[in-house]
Each structure stands twice: as C-alpha cells, then as structure tokens.
Protein backbone atom coordinates (compact mmCIF):
# COMPACT_ATOMS: atom_id res chain seq x y z
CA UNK A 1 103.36 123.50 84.17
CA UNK A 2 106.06 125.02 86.44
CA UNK A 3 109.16 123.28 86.79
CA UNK A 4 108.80 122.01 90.51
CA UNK A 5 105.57 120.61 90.11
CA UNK A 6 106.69 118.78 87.72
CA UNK A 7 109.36 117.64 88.91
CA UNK A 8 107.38 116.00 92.40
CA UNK A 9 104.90 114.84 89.70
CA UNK A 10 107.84 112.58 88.31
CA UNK A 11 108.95 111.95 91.88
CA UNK A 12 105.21 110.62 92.76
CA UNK A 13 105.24 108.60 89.62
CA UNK A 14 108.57 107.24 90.04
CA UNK A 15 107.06 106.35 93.83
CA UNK A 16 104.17 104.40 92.71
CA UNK A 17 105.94 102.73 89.99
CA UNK A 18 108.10 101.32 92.73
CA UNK A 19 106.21 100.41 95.31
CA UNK A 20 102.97 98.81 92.86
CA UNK A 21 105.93 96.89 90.69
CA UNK A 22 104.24 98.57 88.02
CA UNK A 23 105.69 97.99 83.70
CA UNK A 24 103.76 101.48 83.39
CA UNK A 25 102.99 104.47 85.25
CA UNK A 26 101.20 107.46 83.19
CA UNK A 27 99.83 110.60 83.41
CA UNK A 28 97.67 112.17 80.44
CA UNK A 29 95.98 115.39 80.47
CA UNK A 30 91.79 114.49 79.46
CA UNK A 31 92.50 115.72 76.09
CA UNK A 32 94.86 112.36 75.57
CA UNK A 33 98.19 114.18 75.82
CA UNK A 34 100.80 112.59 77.32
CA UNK A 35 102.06 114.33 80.40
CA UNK A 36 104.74 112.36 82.03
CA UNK A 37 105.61 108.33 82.18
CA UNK A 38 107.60 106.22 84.06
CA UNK A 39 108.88 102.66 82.95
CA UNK A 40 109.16 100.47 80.05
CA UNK A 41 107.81 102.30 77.02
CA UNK A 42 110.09 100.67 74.07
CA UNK A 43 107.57 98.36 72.82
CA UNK A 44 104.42 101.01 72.98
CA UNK A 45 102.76 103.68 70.82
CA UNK A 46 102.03 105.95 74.23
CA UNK A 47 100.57 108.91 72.31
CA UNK A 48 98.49 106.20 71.03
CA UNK A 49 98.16 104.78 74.55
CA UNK A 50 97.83 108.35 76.11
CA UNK A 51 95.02 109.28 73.46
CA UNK A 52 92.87 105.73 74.20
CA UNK A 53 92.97 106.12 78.00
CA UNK A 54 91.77 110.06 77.95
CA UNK A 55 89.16 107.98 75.39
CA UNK A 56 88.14 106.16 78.15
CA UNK A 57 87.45 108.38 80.24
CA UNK A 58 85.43 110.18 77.89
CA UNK A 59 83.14 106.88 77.10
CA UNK A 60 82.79 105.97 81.06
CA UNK A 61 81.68 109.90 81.26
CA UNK A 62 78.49 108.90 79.07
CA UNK A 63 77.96 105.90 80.42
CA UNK A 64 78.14 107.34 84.12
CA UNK A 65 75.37 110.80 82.64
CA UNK A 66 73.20 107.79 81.12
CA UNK A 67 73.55 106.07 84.50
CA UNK A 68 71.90 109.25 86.54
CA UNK A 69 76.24 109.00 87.89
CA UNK A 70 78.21 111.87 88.07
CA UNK A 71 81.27 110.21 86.94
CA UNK A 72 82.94 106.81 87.29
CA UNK A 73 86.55 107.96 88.98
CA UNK A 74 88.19 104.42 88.77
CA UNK A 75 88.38 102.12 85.91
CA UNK A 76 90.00 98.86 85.71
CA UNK A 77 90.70 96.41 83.16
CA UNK A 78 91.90 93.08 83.04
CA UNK A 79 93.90 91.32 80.30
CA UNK A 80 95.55 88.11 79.68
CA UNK A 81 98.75 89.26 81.02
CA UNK A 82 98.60 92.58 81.49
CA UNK A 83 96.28 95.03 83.59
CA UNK A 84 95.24 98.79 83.28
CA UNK A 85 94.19 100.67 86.81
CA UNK A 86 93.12 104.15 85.55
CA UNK A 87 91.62 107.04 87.87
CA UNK A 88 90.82 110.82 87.22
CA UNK A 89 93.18 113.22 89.54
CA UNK A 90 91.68 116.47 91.04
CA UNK A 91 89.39 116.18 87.90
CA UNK A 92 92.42 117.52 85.66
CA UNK A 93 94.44 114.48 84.74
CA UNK A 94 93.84 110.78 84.19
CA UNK A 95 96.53 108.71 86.24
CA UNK A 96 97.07 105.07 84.38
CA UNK A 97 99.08 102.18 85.63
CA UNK A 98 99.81 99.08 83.80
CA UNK A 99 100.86 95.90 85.76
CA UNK A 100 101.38 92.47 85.70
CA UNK A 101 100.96 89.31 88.32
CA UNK A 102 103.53 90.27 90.08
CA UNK A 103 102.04 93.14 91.88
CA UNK A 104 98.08 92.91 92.92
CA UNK A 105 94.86 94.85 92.00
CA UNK A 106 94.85 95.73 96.08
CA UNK A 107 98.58 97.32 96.28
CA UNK A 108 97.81 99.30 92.99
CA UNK A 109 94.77 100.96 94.62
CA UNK A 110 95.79 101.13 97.75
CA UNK A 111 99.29 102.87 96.48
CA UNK A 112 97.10 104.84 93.62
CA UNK A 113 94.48 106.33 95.92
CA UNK A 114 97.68 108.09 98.30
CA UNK A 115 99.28 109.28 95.04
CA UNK A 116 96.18 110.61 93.72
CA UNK A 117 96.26 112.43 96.85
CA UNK A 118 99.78 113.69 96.52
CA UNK A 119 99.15 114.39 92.74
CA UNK A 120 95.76 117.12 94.08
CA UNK A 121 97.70 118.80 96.49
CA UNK A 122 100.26 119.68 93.52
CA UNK A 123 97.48 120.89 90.53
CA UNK A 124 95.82 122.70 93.84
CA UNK A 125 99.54 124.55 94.71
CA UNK A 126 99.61 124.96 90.73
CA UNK A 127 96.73 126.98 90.40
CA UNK A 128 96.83 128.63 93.40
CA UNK A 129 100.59 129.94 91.75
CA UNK A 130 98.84 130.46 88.32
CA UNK A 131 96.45 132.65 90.36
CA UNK A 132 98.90 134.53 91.64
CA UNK A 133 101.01 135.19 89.01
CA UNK A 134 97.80 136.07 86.72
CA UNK A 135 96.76 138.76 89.71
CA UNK A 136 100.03 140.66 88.48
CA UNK A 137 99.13 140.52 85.15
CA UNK A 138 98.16 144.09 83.34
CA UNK A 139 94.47 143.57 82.58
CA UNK A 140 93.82 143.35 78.78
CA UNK A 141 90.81 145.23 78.36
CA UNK A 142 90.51 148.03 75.83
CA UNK A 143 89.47 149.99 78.33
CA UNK A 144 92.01 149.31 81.14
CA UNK A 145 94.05 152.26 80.43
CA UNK A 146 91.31 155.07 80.35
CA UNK A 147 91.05 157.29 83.56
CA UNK A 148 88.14 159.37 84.76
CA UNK A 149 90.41 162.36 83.63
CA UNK A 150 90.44 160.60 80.12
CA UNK A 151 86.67 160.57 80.60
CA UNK A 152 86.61 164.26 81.76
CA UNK A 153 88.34 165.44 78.61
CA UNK A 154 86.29 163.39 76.41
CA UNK A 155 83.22 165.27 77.40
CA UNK A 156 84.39 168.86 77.79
C-alpha cells in the first residue's frame, strides 16, 4: 500500500467514524489482517476481531454459493449493546463498523455505502499505480535477455 492511499484511507475512516458516532471503524484485508482502525480499541483483541470478521465473510460466501447468490455484500448483526455493520469494498477489503444506540442502523449505511464508494475509487487509483509501476519493471523471464542475434549465433 502506497503511502497516500493510505493515508485518505485513514482520512475516510476517521470520516465515517465521525459522522456514524461509531466505538469502531475497521478495515481488514479478506485474509483477516488488520489494515487500519479508528476508535476505541483498549478493551479488544482486533487481530482476533480482524480474523472473525474476514471469517464472516468467508461463511456468508458459502451460504450465498449454496443460495444460487453470488455473494452477500452487507452483513449486519445485532447485539445487546453493541452492533456490527460489515460490507465487502471493491471486492478487496471488508469494511466493519461497530456502534451503539446512539447512532442508527440507517446513518451507518447510509454513511457506509458513500465511504465504500470513496474507499473503490482509492484500491482502483492503487492498482491502476501498481500497474504502472509493474509496466517499468524488467521482465523476469529466463529468456528476456536473449536477442535474435543471440539466436543467430546459437545456430551458426
């Protein structure tokens, strides 16, 4: 991850934090590795956290296949006191916010699905720049070095 993107990741976390009144705002990678978070963590195991939601995901996957679904992109759960929104971003990261009665189901979605949207448009300017950069990159083949002169010698 390149250091500007990551940066307006934090700034779009920081944002919906804010405006959903959020305890937790997470992003995990699918393989349950903790990307980035933004709130109170003290009293929370979030690689175990980060590991169970990318779990999740996984488990919804199945259930979605056995369903005839391609995938289920939301998930929601609610708890005694506290609640987990989760939704899969640009189908590269899992997006997580935990929250309380004082904010609402509604804000967090409404506020999640324009993040979401701000989150894509960074992994899409991230891979366009990986695609870049890997354009420049000397090609690795064992054959990438051999010219048709090479070849001419060869067989004389």
């Amino acid at each position: 991850m390149y250091e500007d993107e990551f940066r307006r990741i934090d700034e779009e976390l920081r944002r919906l934090h804010l405006l959903t009144n959020a305890e937790l705002v997470f992003l995990v990678d699918k393989n349950g590795q903790l990307i980035a978070s933004v709130g109170d963590t003290h009293n929370i195991d979030t690689t175990a956290l980060a590991s169970l939601t990318a779990g999740n995901i996984a488990a919804t996957a199945g259930i979605a296949k056995v369903l005839g679904q391609r995938e289920f992109s939301i998930l929601f759960h609610e708890g005694d006191r506290d609640n987990i929104h989760i939704s899969v971003v640009a189908d590269k990261v899992i997006l997580a916010v935990v929250f309380d009665q004082r904010s609402s189901l509604g804000i967090v979605r409404l506020r999640v699905r324009k993040t979401t949207e701000a989150l894509a448009k960074v992994f899409q300017e991230m891979d366009r720049k990986t695609l870049r950069e890997g354009s420049g990159q000397v090609d690795l083949s064992p054959f990438a070095e051999i010219t048709d002169e090479d070849i001419d010698q060869l067989f004389r």
